[in-house]
Protein backbone atom coordinates (compact mmCIF):
# COMPACT_ATOMS: atom_id res chain seq x y z
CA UNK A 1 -19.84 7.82 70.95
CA UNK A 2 -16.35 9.59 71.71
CA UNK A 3 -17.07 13.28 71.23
CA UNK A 4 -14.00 15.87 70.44
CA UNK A 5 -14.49 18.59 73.72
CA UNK A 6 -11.20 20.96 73.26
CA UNK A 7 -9.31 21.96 70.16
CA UNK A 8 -6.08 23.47 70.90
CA UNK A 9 -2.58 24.41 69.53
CA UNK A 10 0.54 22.60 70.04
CA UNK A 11 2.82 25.01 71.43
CA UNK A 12 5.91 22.90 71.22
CA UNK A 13 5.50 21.88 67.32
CA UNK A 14 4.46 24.58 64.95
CA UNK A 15 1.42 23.56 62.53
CA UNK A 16 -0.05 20.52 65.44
CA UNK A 17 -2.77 20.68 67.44
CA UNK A 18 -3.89 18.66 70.66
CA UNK A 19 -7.32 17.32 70.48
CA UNK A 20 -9.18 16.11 73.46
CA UNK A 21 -11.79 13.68 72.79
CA UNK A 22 -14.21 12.16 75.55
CA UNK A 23 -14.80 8.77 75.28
CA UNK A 24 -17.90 6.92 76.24
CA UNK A 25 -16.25 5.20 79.55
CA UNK A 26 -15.87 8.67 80.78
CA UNK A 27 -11.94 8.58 80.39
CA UNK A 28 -10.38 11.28 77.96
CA UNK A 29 -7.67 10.63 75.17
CA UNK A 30 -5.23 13.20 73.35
CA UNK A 31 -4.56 12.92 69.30
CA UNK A 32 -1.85 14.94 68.18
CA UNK A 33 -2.26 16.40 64.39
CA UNK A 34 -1.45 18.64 61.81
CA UNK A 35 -3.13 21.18 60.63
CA UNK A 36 -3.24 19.29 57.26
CA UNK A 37 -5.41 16.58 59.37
CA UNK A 38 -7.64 18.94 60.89
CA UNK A 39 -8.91 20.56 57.64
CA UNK A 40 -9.07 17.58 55.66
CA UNK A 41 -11.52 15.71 58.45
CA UNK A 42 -13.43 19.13 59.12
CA UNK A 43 -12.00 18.17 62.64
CA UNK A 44 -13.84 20.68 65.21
CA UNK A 45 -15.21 20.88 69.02
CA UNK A 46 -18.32 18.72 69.53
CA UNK A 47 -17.89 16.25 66.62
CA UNK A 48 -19.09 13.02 67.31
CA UNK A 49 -16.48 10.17 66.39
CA UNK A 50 -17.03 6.25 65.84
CA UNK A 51 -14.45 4.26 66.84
CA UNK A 52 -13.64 2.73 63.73
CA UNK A 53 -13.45 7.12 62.50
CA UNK A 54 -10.89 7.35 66.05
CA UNK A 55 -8.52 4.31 64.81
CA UNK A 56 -8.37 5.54 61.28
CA UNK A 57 -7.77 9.59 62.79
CA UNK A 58 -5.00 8.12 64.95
CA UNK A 59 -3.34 6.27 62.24
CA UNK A 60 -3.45 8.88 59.91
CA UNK A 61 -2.18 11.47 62.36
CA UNK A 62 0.87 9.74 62.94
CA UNK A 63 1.39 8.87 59.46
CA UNK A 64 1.34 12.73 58.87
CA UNK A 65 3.83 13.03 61.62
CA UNK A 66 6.03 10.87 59.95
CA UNK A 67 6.19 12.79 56.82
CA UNK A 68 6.28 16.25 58.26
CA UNK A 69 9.43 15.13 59.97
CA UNK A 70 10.35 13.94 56.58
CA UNK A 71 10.00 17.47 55.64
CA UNK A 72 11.91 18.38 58.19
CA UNK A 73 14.70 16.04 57.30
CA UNK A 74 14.58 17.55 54.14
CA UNK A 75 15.18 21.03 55.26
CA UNK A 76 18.47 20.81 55.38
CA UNK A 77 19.73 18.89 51.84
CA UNK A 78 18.65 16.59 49.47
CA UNK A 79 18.18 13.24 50.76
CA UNK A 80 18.13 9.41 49.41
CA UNK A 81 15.16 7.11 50.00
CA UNK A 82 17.29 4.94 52.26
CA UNK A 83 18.72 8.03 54.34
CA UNK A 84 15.00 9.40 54.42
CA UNK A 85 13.94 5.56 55.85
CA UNK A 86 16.69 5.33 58.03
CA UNK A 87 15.97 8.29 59.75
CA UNK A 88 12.48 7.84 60.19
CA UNK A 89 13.25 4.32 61.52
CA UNK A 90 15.33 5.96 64.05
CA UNK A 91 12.40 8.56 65.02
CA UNK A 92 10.57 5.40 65.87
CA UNK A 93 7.63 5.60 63.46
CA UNK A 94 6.18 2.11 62.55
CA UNK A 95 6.55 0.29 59.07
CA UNK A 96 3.41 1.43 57.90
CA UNK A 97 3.98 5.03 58.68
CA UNK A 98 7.38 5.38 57.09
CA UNK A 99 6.01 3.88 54.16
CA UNK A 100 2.90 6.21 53.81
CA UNK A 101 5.62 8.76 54.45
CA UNK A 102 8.16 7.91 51.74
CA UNK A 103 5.51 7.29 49.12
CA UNK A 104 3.56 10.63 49.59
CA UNK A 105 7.56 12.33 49.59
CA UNK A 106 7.81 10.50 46.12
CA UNK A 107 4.41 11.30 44.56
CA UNK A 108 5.29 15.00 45.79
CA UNK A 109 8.76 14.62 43.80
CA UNK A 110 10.60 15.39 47.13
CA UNK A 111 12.25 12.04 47.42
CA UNK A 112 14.49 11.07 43.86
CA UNK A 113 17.04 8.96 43.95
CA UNK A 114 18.22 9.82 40.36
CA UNK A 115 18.03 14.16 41.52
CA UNK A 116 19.77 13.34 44.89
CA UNK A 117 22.16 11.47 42.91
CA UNK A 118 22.84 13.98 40.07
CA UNK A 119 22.65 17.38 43.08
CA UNK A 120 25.18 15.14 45.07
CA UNK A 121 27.49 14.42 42.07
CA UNK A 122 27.38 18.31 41.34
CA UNK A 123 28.26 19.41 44.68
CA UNK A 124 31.10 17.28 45.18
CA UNK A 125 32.60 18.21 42.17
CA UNK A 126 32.50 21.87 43.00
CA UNK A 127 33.14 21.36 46.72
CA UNK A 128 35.76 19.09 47.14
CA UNK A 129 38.83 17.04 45.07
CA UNK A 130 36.98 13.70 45.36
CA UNK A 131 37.61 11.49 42.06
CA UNK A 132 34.74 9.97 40.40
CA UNK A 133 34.98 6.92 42.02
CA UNK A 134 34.91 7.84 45.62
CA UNK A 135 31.66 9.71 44.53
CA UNK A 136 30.08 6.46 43.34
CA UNK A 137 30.99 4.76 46.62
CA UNK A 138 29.40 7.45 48.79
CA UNK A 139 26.06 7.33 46.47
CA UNK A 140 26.28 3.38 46.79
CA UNK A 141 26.66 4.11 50.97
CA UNK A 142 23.44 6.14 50.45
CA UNK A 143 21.50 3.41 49.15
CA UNK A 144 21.75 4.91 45.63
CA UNK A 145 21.24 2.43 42.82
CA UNK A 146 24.52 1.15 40.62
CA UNK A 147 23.34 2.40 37.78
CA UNK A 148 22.75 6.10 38.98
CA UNK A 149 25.58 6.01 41.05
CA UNK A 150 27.95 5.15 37.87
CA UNK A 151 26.67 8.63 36.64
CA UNK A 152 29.62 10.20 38.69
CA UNK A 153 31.70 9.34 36.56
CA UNK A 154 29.73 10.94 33.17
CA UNK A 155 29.23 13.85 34.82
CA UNK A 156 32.59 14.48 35.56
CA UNK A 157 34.70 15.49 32.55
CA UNK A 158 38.08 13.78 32.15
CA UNK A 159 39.54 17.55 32.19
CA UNK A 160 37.85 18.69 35.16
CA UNK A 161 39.53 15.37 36.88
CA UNK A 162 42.51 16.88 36.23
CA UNK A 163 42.09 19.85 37.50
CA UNK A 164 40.79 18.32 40.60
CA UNK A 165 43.40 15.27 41.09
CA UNK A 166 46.15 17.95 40.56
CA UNK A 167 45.03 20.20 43.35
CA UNK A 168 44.40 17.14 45.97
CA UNK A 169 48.38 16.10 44.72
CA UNK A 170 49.29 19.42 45.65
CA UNK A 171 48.01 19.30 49.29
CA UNK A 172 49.83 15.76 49.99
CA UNK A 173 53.46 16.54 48.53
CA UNK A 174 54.19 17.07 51.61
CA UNK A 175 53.79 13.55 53.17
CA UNK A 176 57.31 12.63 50.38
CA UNK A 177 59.05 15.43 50.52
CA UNK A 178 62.48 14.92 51.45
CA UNK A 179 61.61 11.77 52.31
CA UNK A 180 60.82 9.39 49.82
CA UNK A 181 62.91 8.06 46.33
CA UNK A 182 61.21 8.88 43.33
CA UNK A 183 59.71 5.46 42.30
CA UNK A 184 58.08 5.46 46.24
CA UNK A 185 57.34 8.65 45.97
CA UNK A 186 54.93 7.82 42.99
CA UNK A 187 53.89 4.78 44.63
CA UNK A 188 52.53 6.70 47.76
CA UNK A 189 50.83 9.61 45.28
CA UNK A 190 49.47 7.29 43.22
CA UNK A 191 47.88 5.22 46.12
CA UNK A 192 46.31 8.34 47.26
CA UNK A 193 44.79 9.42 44.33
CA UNK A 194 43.65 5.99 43.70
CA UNK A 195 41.78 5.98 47.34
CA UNK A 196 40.25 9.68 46.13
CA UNK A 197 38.39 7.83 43.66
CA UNK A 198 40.70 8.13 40.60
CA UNK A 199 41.71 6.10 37.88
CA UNK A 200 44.93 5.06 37.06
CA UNK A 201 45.09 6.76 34.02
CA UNK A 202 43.90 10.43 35.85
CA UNK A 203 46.72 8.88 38.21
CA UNK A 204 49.25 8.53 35.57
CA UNK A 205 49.01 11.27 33.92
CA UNK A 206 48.87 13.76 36.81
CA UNK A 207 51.93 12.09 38.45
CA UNK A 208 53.57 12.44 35.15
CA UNK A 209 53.82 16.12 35.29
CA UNK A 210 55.55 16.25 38.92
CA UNK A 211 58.79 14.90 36.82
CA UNK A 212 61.32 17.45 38.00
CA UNK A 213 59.61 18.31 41.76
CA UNK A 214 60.31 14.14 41.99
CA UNK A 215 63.71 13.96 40.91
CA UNK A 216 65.10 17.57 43.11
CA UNK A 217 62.95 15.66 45.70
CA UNK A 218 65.23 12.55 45.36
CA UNK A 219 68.18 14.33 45.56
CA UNK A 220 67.02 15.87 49.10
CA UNK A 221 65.51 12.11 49.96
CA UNK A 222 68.47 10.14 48.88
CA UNK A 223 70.48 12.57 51.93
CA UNK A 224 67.83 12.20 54.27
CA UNK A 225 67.45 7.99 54.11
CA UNK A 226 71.31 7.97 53.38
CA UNK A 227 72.14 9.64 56.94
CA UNK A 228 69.60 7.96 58.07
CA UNK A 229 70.53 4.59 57.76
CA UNK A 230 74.43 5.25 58.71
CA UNK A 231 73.19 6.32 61.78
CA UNK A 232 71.37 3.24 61.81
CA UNK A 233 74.19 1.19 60.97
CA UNK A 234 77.03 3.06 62.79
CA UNK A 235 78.53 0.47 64.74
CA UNK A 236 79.47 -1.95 61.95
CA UNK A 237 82.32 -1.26 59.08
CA UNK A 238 83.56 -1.47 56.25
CA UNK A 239 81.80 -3.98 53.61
CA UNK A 240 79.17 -4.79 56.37
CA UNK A 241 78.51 -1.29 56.86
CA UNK A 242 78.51 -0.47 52.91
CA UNK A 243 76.41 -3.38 52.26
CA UNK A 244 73.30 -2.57 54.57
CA UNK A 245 73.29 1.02 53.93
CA UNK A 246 72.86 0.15 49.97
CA UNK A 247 70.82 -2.43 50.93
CA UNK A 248 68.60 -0.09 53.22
CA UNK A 249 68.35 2.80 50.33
CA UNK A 250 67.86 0.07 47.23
CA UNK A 251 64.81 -1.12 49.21
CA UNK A 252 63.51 2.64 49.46
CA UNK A 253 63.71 3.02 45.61
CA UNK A 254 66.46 4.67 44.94
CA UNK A 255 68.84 3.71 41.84
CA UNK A 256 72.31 1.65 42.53
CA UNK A 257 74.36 4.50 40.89
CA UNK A 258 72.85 7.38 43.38
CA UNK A 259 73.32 5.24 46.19
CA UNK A 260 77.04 4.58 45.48
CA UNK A 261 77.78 8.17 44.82
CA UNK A 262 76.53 8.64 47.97
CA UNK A 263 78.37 6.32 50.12
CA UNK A 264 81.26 7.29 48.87
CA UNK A 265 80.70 11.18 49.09
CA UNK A 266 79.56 10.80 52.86
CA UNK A 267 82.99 8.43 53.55
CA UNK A 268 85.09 10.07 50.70
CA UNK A 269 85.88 6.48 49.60
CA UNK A 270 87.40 5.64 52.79
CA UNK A 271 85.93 2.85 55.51
């Protein structure tokens, strides 16, 4: 009957030790366990082990590996059930062993889909200017359930989405200033909030208080496109010329009236 000879630690994995047990051929094997393992199965030099007590010791000392490095995983933040399988999957642990893993991380409340979900939520509202929905896509990406995931947006108070939205708007002003007509102007903020995860009615709203910053902006915009597309169209004249340059600025939004002014400030009526 394989008998254990030698008990010691692991030095390269904290809380493991390497067992040596001699097997009735002669030849010598090494199990690899926790300390968990080798309390609960009074594991200790000399003690005789069947073969059928060897298989079951194996199995359950990798199945402890698998949720110490669960443990591990854990360590560093909250995790989903699917990011906990998919890492163990990676680590190369078999079915059965991730399994035995994820349901003792369960029974040991470690592994909770709805707390992941609502700790997730929290932290992105007070870390970043993410809208609601984007939040419900990244706990969907997680393996999160639809209804858990749709708590992002319950948890996060129309106000507070405000608050948020405005501050992300803030940051990307710059990608339409003095660039960009009003009405595309609030077609490229609006898209942007709407990829944050917003609604269009946080959209609305928000863009609705950059009234006058949108129509100075025009004025500045309406120079910068005008010049830009007489330069464009330099070599033609007269009606040619004055047609595509009011074609070229009506297609970037901005009104008939402002474009004529303009034309005929820049040329002073004459062409």
């Amino acid at each position: 009957m394989p008998v254990i000879i030698q008990i010691r630690t692991d030095e390269k994995e904290k809380g493991f030790y390497n067992i040596e047990v001699a097997r009735d051929d002669g030849q010598t094997m090494t199990l690899n366990v926790h300390e968990d393992v080798l309390v609960q199965d009074e594991l200790r030099k000399g003690l005789p082990l069947s073969e059928s007590r060897l298989d079951g010791l194996r199995r359950e000392a990798e199945g402890i590996r698998a949720y110490h490095a669960g443990l591990r995983y854990l360590s560093y933040r909250m995790r989903s059930n699917q990011e906990m399988r998919q890492y163990l999957e990676k680590k190369e642990f078999s079915v059965g062993q991730i399994a035995d893993a994820l349901q003792r991380l369960k029974d040991e409340k470690l592994l909770d889909d709805q707390a992941f979900a609502e700790s997730f939520i929290r932290t992105r509202i007070q870390l970043s200017t993410k809208g609601p929905q984007m939040i419900y896509r990244e706990l969907l990406q997680a393996g999160v359930d639809q209804e858990i995931a749709a708590e992002s947006d319950t948890m996060f108070p129309e106000e507070e989405q405000m608050d948020h939205a405005r501050k992300y708007l803030t940051k990307q002003l710059a990608s339409v200033k003095n660039k960009k007509s009003s009405m595309e102007a609030k077609q490229v903020l609006s898209r942007l909030l709407m990829q944050r995860g917003y609604s269009r009615k946080i959209s609305d709203q928000v863009i609705g208080e950059l009234k006058e910053f949108l129509e100075d902006n025009e004025k500045s915009a309406l120079a910068y496109q005008g010049d830009k597309a007489m330069q464009k169209f330099k070599k033609l004249t007269g009606a040619e010329f004055t047609q595509k340059v009011r074609a070229y600025l009506y297609r970037k939004g901005f009104p008939s009236e402002e474009i004529v002014a303009f034309i005929e400030e820049r040329t002073g009526g004459n062409l």
